[in-house]
Protein backbone atom coordinates (compact mmCIF):
# COMPACT_ATOMS: atom_id res chain seq x y z
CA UNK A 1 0.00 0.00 0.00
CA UNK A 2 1.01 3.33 -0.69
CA UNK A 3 -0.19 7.14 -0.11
CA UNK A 4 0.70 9.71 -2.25
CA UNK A 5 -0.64 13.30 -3.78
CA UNK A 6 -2.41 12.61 -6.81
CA UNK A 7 -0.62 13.14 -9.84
CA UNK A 8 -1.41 14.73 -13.44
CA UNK A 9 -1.40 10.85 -15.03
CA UNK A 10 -4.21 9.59 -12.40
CA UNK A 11 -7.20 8.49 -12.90
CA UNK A 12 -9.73 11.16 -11.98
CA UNK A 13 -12.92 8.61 -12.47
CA UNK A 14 -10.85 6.07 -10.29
CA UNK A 15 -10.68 8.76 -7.25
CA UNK A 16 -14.02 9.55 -7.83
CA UNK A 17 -15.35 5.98 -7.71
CA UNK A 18 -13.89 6.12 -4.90
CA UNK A 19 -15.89 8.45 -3.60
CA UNK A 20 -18.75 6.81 -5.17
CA UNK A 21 -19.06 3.80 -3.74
CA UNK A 22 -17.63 5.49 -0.33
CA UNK A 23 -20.80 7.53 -0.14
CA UNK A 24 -22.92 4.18 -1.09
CA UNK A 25 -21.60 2.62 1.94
CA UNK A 26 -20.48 4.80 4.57
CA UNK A 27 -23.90 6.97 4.39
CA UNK A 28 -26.71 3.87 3.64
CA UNK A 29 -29.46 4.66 6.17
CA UNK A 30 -27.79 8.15 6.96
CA UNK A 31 -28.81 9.95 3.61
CA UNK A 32 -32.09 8.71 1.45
CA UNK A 33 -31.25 5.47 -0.56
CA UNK A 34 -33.04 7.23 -3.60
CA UNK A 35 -30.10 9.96 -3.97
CA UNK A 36 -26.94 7.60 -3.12
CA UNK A 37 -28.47 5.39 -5.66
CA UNK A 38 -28.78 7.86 -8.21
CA UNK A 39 -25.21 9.41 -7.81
CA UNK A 40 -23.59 9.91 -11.21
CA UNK A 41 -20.52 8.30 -12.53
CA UNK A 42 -17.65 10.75 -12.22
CA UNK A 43 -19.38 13.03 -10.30
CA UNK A 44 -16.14 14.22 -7.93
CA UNK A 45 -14.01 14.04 -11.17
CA UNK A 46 -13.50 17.52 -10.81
CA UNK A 47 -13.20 17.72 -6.82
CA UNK A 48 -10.09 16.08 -6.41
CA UNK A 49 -8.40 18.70 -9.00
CA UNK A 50 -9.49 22.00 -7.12
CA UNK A 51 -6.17 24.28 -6.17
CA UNK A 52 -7.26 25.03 -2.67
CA UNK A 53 -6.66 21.42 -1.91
CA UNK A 54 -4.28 18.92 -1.16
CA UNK A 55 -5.61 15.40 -2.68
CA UNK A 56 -3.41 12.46 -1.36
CA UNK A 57 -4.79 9.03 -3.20
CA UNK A 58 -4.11 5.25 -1.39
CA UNK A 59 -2.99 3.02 -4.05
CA UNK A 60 -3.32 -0.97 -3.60
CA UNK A 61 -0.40 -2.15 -6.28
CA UNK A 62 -1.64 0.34 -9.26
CA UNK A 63 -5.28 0.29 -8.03
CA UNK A 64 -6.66 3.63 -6.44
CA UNK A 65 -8.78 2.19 -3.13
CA UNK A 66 -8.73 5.47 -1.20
CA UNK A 67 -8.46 9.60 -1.11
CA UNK A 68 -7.99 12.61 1.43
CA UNK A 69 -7.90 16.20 0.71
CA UNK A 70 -7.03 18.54 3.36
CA UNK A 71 -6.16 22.41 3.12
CA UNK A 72 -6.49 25.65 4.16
CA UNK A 73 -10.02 26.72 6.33
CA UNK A 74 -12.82 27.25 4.41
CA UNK A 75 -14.71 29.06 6.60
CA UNK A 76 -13.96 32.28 8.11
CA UNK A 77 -14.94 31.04 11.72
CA UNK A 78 -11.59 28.78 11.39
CA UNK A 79 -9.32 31.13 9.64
CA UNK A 80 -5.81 29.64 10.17
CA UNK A 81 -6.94 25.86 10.66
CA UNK A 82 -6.47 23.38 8.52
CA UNK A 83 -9.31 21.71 7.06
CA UNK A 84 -9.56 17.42 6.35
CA UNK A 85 -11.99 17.99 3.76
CA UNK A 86 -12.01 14.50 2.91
CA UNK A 87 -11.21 10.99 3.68
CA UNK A 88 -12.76 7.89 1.70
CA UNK A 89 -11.86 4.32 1.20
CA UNK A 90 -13.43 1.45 -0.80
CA UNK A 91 -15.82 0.14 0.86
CA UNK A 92 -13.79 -3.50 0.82
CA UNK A 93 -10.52 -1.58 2.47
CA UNK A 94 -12.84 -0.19 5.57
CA UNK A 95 -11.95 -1.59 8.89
CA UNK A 96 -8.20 -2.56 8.09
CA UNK A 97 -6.19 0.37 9.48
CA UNK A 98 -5.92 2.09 6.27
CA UNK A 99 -8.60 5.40 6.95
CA UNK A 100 -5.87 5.75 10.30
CA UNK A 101 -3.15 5.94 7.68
CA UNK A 102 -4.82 8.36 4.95
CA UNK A 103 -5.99 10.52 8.31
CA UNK A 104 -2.36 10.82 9.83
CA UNK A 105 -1.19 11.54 6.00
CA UNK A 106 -3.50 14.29 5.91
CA UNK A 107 -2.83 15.76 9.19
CA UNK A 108 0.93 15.47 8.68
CA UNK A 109 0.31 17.78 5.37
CA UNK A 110 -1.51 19.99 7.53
CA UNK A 111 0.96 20.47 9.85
CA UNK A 112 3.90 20.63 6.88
CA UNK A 113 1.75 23.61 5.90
CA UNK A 114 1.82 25.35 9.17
CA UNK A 115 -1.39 24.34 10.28
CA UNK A 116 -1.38 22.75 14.05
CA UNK A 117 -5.01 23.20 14.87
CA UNK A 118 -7.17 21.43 12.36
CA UNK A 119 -11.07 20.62 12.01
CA UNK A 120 -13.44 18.53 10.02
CA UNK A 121 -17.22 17.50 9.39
CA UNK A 122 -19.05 14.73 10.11
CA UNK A 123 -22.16 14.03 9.65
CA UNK A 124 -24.05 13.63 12.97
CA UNK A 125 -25.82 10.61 12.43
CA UNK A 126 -22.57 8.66 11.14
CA UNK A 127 -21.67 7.09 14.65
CA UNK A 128 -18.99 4.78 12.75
CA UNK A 129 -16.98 7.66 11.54
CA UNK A 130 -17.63 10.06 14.57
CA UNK A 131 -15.83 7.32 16.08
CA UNK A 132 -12.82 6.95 14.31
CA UNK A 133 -12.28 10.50 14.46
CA UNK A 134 -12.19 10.26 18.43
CA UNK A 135 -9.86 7.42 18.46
CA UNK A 136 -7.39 10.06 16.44
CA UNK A 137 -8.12 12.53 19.31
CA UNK A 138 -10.68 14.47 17.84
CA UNK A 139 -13.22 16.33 20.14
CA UNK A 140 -16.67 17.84 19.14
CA UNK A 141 -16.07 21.50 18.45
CA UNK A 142 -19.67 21.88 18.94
CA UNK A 143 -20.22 24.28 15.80
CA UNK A 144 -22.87 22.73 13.94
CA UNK A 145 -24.07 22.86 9.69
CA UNK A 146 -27.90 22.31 8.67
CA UNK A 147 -27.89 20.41 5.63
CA UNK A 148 -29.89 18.61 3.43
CA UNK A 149 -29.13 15.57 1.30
CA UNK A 150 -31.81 14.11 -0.78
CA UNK A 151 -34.99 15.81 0.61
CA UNK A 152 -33.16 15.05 4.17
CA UNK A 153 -32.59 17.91 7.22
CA UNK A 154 -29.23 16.25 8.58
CA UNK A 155 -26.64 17.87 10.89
CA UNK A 156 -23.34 18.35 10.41
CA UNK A 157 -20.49 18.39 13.71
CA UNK A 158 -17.55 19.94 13.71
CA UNK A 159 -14.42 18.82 15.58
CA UNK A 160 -11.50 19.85 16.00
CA UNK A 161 -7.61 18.67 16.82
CA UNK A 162 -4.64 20.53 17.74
CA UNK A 163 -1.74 18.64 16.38
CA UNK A 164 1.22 20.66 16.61
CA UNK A 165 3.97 20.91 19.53
């Protein structure tokens, strides 16, 4: 296994099937079946490729099986944090240590970047990852995002990590 920033020569429809099938099976009984069933092929082709972020990708041999992106704040509440915008596996590599390896990857970029407090979301109702995240010392920041997904009012947590010296 190996983690890595994506590169020009990647795959953008094999980072976003990531995604994909992420979404399918990370967020079934979370967010409406109707909408996870109907997302498109390639829809986060163009995600992974936006400047403000840092994309790493987790390669099994040559296969792509997982993604982060991390950067700079995107809100002004957390101007000078670093953001983990995203972290997704196939659903087949959950569970096996690998999310703990794409997370520390992330966070190490973060810090490389000068960024020693750092935040994410999570989706309220996604026990699983809420989790994981506390395992990696993550605490509820308890700033909060309405959303919906698919015709459905669901919440949003922030938390937040200070990971510098």
């Amino acid at each position: 296994m190996e983690i890595r920033p994506i590169r020009d020569g990647d795959d953008r429809f094999a980072i976003s099937h990531v995604y994909e099938e992420s979404w399918k099976s990370a967020y079934r009984g979370i967010i409406p079946q109707a909408y996870l069933d109907a997302i498109p092929v390639g829809r986060w082709t163009k995600t992974v490729d936006d400047p403000a972020r840092n994309s790493l990708v987790l390669l099994d041999g040559s296969k792509i099986v997982g993604t982060s992106s991390y950067g700079a704040s995107r809100f002004v509440d957390r101007q000078g944090y670093g953001e983990i915008v995203s972290i997704y596996l196939l659903p087949e590599y959950f569970e096996l240590g690998y999310g703990t390896q794409l997370q520390q990857a992330a966070m190490g970029g973060l810090l490389q970047m000068g960024y020693p407090d750092i935040f994410l979301w999570v989706l309220e109702d996604n026990a699983r990852a809420r989790r994981f995240y506390e395992r990696l010392g993550f605490q509820d920041g308890h700033t909060y995002l309405d959303d919906n997904i698919g015709g459905k009012a669901l919440r949003e947590m922030q938390y937040l990590r200070h990971i510098g010296q």
